[in-house]
C-alpha atoms as a PDB file:
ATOM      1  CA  UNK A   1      17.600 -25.868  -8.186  1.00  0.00           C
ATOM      2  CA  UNK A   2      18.093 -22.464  -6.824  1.00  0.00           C
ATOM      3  CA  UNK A   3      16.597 -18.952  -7.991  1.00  0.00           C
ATOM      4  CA  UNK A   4      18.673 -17.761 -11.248  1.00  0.00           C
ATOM      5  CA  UNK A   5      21.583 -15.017 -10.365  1.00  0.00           C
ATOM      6  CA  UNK A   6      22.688 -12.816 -13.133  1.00  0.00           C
ATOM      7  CA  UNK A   7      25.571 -10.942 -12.344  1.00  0.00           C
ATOM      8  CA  UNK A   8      26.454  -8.962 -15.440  1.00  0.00           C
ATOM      9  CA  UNK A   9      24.341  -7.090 -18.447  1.00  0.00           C
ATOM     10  CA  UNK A  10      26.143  -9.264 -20.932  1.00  0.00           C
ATOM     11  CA  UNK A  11      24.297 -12.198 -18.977  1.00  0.00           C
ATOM     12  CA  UNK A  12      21.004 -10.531 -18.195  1.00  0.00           C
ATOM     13  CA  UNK A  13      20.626  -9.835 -21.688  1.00  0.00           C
ATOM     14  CA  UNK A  14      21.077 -12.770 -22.711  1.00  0.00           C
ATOM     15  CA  UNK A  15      18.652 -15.185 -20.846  1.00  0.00           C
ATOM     16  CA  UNK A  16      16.233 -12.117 -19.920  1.00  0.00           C
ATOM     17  CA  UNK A  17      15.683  -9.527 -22.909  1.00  0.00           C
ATOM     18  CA  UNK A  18      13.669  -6.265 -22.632  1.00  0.00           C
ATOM     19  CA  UNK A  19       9.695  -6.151 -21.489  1.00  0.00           C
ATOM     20  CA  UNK A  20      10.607  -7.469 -17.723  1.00  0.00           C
ATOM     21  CA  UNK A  21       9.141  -6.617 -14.897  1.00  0.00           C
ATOM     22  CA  UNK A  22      11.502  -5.340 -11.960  1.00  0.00           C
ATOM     23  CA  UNK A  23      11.835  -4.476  -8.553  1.00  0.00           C
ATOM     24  CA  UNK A  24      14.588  -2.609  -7.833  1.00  0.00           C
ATOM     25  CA  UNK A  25      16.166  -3.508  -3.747  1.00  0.00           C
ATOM     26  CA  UNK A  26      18.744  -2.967  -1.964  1.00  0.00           C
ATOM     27  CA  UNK A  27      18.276  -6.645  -0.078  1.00  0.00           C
ATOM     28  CA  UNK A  28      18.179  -6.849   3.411  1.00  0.00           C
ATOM     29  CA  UNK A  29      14.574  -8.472   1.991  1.00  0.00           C
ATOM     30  CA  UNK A  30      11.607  -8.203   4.011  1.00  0.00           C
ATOM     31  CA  UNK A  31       8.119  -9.151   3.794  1.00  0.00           C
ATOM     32  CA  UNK A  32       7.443  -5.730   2.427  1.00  0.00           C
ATOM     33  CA  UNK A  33       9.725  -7.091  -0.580  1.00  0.00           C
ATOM     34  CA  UNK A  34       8.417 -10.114  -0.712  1.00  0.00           C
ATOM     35  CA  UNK A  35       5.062  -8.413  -1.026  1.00  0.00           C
ATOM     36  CA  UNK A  36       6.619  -6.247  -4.507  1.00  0.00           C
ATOM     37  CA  UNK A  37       7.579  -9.287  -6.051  1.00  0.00           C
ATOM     38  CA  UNK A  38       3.916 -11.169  -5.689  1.00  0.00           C
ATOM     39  CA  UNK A  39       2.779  -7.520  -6.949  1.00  0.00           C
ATOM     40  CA  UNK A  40       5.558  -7.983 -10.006  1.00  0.00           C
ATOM     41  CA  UNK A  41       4.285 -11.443 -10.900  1.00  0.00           C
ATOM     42  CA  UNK A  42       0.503 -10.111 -10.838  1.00  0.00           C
ATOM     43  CA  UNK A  43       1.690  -7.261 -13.203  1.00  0.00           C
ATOM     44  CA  UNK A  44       4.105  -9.848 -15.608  1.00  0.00           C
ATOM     45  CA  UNK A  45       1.352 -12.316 -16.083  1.00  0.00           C
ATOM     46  CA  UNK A  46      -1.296  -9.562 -16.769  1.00  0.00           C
ATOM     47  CA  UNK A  47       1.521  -8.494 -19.364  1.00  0.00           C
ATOM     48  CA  UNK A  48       1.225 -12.090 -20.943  1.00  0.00           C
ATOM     49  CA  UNK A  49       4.132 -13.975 -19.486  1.00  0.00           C
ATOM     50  CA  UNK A  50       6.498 -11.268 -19.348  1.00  0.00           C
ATOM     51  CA  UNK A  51       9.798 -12.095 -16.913  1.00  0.00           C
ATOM     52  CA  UNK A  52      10.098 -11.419 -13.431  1.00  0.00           C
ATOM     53  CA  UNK A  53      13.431  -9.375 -12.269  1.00  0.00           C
ATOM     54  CA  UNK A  54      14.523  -8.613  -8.760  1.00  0.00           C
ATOM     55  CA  UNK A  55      18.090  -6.821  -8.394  1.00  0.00           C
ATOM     56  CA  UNK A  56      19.869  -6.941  -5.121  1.00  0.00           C
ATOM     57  CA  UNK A  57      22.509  -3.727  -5.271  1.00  0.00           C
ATOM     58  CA  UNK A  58      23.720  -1.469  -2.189  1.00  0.00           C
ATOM     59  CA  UNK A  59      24.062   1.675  -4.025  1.00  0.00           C
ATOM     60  CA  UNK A  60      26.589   3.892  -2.735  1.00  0.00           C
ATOM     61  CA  UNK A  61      25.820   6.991  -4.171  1.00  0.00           C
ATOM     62  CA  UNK A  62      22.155   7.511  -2.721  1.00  0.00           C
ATOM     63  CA  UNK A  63      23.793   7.235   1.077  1.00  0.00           C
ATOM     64  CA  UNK A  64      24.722  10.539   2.624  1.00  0.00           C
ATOM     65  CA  UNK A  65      26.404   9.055   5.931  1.00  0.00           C
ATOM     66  CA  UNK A  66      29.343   7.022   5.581  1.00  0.00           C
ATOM     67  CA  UNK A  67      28.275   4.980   8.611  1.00  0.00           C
ATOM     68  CA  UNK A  68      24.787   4.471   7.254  1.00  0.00           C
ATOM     69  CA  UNK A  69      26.240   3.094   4.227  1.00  0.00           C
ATOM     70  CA  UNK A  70      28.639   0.493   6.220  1.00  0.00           C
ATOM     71  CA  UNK A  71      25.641  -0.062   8.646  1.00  0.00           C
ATOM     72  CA  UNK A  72      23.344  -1.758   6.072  1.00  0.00           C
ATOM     73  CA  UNK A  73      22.805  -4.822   6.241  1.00  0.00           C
ATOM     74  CA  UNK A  74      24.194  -7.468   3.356  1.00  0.00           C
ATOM     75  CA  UNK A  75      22.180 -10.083   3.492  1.00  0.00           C
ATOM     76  CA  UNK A  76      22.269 -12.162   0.101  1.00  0.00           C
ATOM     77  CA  UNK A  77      22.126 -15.936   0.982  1.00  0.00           C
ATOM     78  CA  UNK A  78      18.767 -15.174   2.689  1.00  0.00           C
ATOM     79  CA  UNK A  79      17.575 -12.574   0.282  1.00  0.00           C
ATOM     80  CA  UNK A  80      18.070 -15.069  -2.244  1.00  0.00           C
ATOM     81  CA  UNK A  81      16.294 -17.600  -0.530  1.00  0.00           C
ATOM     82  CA  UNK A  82      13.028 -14.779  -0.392  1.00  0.00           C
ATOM     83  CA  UNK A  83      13.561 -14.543  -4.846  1.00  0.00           C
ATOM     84  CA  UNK A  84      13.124 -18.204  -5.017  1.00  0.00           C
ATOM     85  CA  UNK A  85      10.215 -18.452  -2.288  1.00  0.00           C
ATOM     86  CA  UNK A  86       8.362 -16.008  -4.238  1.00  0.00           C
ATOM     87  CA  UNK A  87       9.153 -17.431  -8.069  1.00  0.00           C
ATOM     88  CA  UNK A  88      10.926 -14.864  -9.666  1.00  0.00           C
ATOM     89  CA  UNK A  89      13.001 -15.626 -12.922  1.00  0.00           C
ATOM     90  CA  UNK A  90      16.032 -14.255 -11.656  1.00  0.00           C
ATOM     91  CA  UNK A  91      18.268 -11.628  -9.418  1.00  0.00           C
ATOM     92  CA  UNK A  92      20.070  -9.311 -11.208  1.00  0.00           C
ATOM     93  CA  UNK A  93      23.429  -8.754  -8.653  1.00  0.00           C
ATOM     94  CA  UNK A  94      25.443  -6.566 -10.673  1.00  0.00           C
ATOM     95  CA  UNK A  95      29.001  -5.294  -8.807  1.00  0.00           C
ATOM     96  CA  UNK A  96      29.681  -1.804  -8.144  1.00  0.00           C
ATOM     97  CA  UNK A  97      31.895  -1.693 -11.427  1.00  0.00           C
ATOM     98  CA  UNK A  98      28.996  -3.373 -13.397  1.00  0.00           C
ATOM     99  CA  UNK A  99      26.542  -0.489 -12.892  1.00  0.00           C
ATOM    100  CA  UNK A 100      29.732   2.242 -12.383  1.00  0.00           C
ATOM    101  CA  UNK A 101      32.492   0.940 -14.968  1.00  0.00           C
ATOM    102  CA  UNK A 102      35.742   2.859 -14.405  1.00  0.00           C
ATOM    103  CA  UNK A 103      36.103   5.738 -16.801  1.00  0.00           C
ATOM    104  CA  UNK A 104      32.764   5.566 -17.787  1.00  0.00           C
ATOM    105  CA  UNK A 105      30.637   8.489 -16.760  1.00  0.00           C
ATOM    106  CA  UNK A 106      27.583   7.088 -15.426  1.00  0.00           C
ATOM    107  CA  UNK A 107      24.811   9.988 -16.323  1.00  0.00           C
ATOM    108  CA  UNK A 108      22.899  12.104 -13.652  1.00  0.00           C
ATOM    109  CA  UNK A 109      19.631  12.853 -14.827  1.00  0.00           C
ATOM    110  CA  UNK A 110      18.474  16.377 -13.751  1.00  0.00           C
ATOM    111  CA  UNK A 111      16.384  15.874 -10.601  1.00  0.00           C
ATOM    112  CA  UNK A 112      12.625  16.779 -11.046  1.00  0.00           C
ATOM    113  CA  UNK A 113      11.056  19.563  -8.830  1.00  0.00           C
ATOM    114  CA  UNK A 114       9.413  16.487  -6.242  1.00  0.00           C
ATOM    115  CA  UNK A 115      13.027  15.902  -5.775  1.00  0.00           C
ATOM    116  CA  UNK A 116      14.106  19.171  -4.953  1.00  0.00           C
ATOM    117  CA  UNK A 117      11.210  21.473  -3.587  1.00  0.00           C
ATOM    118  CA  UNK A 118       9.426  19.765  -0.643  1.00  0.00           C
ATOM    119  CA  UNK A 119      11.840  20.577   2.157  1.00  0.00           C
ATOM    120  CA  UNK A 120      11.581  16.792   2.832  1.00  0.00           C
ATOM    121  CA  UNK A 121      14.335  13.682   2.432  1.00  0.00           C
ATOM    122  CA  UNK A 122      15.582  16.444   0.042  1.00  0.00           C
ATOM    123  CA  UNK A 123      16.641  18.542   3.075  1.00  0.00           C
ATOM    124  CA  UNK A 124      17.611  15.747   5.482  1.00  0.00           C
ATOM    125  CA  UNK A 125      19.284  14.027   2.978  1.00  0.00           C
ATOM    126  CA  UNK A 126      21.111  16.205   0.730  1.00  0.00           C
ATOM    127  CA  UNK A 127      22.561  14.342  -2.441  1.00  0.00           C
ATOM    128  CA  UNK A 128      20.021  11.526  -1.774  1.00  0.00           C
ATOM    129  CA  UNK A 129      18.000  11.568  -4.582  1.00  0.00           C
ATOM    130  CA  UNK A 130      20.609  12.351  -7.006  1.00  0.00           C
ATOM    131  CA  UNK A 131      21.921   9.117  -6.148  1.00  0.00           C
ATOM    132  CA  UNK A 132      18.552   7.470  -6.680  1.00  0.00           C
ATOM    133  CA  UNK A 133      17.764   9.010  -9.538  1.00  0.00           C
ATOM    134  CA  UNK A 134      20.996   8.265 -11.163  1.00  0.00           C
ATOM    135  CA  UNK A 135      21.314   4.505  -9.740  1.00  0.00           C
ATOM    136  CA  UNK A 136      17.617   4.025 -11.006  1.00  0.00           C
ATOM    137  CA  UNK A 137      17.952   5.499 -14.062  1.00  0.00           C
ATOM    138  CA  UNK A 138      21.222   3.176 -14.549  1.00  0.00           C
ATOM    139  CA  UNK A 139      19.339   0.163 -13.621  1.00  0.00           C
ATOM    140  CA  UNK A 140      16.605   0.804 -16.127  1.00  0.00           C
ATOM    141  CA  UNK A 141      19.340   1.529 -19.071  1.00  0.00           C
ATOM    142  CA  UNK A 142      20.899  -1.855 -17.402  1.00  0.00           C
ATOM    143  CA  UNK A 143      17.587  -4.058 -17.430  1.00  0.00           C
ATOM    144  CA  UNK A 144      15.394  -2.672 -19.902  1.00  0.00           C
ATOM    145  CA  UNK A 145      11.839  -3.129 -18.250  1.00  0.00           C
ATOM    146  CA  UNK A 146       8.546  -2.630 -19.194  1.00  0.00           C
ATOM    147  CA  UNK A 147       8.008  -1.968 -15.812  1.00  0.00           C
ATOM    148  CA  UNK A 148       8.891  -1.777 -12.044  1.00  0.00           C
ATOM    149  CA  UNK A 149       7.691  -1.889  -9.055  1.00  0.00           C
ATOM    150  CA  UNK A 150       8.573   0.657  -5.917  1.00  0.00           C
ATOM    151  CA  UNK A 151       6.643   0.603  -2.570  1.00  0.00           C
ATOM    152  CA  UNK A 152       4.786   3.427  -1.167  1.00  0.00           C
ATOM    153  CA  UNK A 153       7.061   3.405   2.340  1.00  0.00           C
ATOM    154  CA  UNK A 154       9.561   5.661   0.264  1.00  0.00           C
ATOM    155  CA  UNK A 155       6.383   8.192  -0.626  1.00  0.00           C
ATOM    156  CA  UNK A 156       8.419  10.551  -1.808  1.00  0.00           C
ATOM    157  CA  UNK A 157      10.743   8.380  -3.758  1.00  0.00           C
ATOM    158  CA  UNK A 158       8.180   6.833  -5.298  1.00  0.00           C
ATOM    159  CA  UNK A 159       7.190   9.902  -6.559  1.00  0.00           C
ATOM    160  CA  UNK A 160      10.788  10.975  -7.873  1.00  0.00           C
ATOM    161  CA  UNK A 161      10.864   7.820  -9.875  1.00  0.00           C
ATOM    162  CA  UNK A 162       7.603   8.554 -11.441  1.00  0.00           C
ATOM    163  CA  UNK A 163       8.592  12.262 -12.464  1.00  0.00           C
ATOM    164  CA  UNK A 164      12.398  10.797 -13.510  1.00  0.00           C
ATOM    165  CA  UNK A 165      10.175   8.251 -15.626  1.00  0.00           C
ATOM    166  CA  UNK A 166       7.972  10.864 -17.033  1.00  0.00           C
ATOM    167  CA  UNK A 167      10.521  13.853 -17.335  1.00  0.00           C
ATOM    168  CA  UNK A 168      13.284  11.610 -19.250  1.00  0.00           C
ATOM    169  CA  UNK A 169      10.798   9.965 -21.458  1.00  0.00           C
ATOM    170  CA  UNK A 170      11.595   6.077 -20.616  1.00  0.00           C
ATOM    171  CA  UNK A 171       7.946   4.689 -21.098  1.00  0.00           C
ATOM    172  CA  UNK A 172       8.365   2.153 -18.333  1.00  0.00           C
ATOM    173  CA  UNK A 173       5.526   1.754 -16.411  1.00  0.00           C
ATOM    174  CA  UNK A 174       5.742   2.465 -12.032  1.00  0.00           C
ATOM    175  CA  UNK A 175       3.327   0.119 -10.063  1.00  0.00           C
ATOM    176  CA  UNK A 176       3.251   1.273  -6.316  1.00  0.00           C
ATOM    177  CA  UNK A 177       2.777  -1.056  -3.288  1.00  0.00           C
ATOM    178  CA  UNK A 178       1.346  -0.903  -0.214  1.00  0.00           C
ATOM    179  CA  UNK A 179       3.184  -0.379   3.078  1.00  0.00           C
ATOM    180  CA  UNK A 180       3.062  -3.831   4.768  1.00  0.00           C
ATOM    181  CA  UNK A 181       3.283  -3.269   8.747  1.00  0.00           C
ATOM    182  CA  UNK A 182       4.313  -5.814  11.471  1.00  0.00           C
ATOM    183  CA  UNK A 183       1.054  -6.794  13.631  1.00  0.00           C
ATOM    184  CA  UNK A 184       2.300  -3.806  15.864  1.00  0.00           C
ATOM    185  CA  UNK A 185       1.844  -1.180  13.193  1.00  0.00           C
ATOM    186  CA  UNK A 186       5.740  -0.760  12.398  1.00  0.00           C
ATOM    187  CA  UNK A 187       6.234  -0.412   8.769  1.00  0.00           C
ATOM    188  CA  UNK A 188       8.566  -2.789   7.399  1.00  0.00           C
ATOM    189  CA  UNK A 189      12.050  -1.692   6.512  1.00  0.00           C
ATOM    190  CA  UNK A 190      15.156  -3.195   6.678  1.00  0.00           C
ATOM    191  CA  UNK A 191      16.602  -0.712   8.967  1.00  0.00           C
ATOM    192  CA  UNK A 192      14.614  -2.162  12.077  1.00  0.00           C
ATOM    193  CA  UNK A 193      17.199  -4.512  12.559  1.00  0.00           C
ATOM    194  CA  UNK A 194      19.547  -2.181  14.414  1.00  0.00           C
ATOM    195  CA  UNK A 195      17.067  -1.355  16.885  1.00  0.00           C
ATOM    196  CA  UNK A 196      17.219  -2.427  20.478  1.00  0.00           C
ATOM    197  CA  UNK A 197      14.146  -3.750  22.286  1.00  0.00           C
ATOM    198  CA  UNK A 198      13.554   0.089  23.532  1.00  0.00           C
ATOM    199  CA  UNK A 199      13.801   1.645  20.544  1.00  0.00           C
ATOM    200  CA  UNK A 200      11.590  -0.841  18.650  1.00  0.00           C
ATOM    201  CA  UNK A 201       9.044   0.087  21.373  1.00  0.00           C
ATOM    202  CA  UNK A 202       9.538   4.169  20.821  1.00  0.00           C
ATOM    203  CA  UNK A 203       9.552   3.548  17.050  1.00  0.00           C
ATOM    204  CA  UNK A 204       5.819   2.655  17.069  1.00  0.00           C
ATOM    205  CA  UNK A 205       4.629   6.055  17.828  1.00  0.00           C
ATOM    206  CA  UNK A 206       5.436   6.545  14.186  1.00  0.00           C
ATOM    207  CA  UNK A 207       2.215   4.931  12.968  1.00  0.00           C
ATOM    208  CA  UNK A 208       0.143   6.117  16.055  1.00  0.00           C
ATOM    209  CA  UNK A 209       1.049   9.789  15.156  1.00  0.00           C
ATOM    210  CA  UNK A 210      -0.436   8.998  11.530  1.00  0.00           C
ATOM    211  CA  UNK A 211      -3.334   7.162  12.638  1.00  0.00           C
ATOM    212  CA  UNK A 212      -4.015  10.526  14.673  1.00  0.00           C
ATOM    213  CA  UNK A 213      -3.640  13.013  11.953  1.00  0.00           C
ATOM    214  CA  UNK A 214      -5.904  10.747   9.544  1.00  0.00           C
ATOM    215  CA  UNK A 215      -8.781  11.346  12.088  1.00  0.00           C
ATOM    216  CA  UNK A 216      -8.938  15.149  11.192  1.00  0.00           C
ATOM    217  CA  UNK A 217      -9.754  17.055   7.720  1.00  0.00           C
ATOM    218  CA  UNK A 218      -7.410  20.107   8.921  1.00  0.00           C
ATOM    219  CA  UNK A 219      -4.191  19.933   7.903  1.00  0.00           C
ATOM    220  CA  UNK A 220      -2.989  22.220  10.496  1.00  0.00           C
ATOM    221  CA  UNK A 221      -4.652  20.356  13.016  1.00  0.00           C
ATOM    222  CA  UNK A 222      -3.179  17.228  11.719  1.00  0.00           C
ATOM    223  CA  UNK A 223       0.487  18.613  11.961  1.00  0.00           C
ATOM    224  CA  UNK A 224      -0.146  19.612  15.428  1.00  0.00           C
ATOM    225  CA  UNK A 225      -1.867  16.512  16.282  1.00  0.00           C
ATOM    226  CA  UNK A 226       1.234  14.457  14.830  1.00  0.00           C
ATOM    227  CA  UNK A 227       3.856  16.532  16.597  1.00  0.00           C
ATOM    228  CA  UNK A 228       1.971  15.995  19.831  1.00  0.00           C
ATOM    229  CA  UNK A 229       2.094  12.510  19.421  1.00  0.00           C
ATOM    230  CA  UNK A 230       5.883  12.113  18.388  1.00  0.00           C
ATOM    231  CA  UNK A 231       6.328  14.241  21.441  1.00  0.00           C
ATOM    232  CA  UNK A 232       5.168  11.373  23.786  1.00  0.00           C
ATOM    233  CA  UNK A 233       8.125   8.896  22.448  1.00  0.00           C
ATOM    234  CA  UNK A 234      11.944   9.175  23.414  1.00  0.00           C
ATOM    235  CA  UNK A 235      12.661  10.282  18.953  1.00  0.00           C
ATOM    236  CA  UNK A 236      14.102  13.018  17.445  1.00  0.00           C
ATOM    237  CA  UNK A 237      11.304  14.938  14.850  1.00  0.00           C
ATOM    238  CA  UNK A 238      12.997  15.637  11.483  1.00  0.00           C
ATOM    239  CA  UNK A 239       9.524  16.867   9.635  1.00  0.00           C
ATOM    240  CA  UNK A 240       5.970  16.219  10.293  1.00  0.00           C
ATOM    241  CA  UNK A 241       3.640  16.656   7.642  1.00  0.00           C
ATOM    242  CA  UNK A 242       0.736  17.108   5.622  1.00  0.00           C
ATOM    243  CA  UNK A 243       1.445  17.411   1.627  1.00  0.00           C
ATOM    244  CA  UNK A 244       0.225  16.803  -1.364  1.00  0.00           C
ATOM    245  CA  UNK A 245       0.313  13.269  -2.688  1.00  0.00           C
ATOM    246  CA  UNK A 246       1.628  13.666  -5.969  1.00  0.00           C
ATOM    247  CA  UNK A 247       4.232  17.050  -5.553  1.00  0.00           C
ATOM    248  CA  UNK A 248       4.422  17.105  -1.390  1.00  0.00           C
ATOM    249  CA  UNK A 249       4.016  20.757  -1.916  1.00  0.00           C
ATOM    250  CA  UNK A 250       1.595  22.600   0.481  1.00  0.00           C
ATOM    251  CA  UNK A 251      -2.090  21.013   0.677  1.00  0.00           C
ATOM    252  CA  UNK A 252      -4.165  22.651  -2.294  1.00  0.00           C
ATOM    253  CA  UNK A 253      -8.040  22.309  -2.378  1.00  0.00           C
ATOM    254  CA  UNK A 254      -9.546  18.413  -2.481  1.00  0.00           C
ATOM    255  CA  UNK A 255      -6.032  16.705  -4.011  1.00  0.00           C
ATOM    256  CA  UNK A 256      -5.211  13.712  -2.813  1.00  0.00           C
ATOM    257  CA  UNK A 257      -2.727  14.124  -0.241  1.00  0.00           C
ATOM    258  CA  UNK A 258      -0.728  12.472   2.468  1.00  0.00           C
ATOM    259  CA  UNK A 259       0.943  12.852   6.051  1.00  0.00           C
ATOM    260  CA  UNK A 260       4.577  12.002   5.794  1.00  0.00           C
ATOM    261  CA  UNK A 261       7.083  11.809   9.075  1.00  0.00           C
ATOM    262  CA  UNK A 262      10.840  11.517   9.616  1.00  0.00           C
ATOM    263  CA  UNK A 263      12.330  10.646  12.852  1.00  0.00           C
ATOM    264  CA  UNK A 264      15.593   9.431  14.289  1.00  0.00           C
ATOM    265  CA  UNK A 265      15.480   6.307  16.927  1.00  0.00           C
ATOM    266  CA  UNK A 266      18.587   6.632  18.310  1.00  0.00           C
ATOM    267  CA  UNK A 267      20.920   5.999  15.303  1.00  0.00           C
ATOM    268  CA  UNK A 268      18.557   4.820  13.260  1.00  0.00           C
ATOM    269  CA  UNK A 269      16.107   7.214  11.215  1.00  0.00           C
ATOM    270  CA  UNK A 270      13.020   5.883   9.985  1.00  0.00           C
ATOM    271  CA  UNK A 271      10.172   6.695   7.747  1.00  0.00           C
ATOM    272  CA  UNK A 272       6.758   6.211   7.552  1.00  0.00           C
ATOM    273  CA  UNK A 273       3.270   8.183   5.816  1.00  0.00           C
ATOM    274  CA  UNK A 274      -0.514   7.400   4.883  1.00  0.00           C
ATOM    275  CA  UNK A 275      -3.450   8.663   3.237  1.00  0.00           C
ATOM    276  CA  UNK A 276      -4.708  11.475   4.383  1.00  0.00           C
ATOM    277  CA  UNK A 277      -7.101  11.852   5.950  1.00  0.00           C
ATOM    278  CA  UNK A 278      -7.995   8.414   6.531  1.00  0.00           C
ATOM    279  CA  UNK A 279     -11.345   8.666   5.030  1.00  0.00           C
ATOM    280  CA  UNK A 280     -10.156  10.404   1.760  1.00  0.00           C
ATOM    281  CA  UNK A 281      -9.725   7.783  -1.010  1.00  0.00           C
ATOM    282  CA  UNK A 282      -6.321   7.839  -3.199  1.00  0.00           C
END
């Protein structure tokens, strides 16, 4: 018997209720997913039995490239296969018209400052988190959780969830999880399927440009050393960064904080960030 598929609120409802615990994808699932499930299961039995809820859903609105959009990857036999490997109760996979009904105007919520301020995905991706914000938002209305998991890869959109939680009131609970890396030191992500042997190769200077900033306590040092680094690779340098953990404004004091880079690998872009430094706990 196969992992449970729920294709409709009427449905989830139904055999789910409120109180879940979710992880909201895309698909294209990963290891890295795989690893926010276990982390959901860990948080629903801690909850005392509380159900396990994985939705597979290409938003549209959060994509600000057309091609980007028709580039990603649908992959739900397999991701399905990943939900039942990993026990959940059941994937939510809702159609475009179950989480956007026609003539129904699916709300917006007004972004929070982390979404806005940085100079970050919010300037190389403009519209992006009004997507997110609005798909999440929609999910949560749809789902009803107690709470969900998001993984610290998307720093910064882990950190627009948790002000979109806070700001609009919702009481749901945001668990983060760790980056999980291939043995190489490539974060996961389900965009490294479109690169080519070469590009694979110059994306790894990602992670060696954080592992050199985490080895200095300047921030300005840090940025330099990080440019330098993502200077040696054939990839173009969208921003990189040291920021506070929590707003990604400018570094203030002993706050936690984190170095964050953006680059483009060909056609691809990828992301990637870490504590900072590396000895600095949080």
């Amino acid at each position: 018997m196969g992992v449970r598929i729920v294709r409709t609120v009427k449905e989830l409802h139904g055999e789910i209720g409120a109180g879940s615990v979710f992880v909201p994808t895309m698909g294209a699932l990963h290891e890295g997913h795989a690893s926010l499930m276990r982390i959901a299961r860990q948080e629903a039995r801690r909850r005392g039995g509380a159900k396990c809820i994985v939705s597979v859903f290409v938003n549209p609105t959060q994509f600000t490239e057309n091609d980007d959009l028709a580039a990603y990857p649908r992959t739900l036999e397999a991701d399905l296969i990943v939900c039942e490997r990993e026990g959940v109760d059941a994937v939510f996979v809702p159609g475009v018209e179950e989480v956007y009904p026609r003539g129904v105007q699916v709300r917006v919520p007004s972004l929070p400052n982390v979404a806005t301020e940085p100079g970050l995905e919010d300037r190389c991706r403009p519209g992006h988190f009004a997507g997110v914000c609005q798909v999440v938002l929609r999910l949560f209305e749809m789902v009803r959780p107690a709470a969900a998991v998001f993984g610290e890869k998307d720093w910064q959109q882990l950190q627009v969830v948790r002000a979109m939680v806070k700001q609009e009131g919702l009481g749901i609970e945001i668990v983060p999880g760790p980056t999980v890396r291939d043995a190489d030191g490539l974060a996961l992500s389900s965009r490294n399927v479109r690169l080519g042997l070469d590009e694979r190769r110059a994306a790894l200077v990602l992670n060696r440009a954080l592992v050199r900033a985490g080895r200095t306590a300047d921030p300005a040092i840090a940025e330099g050393s990080m440019r330098d680094e993502l200077a040696s690779s054939a990839v173009e340098v969208e921003y990189a960064v040291i920021r506070d953990a929590e707003t990604l404004g400018p570094v203030e004091g002993s706050r936690t904080c984190r170095a964050l880079v953006a680059v483009r690998v060909g056609k691809v872009r990828l992301i990637d960030n870490a504590r900072w430094p590396m000895n600095r706990m949080g």
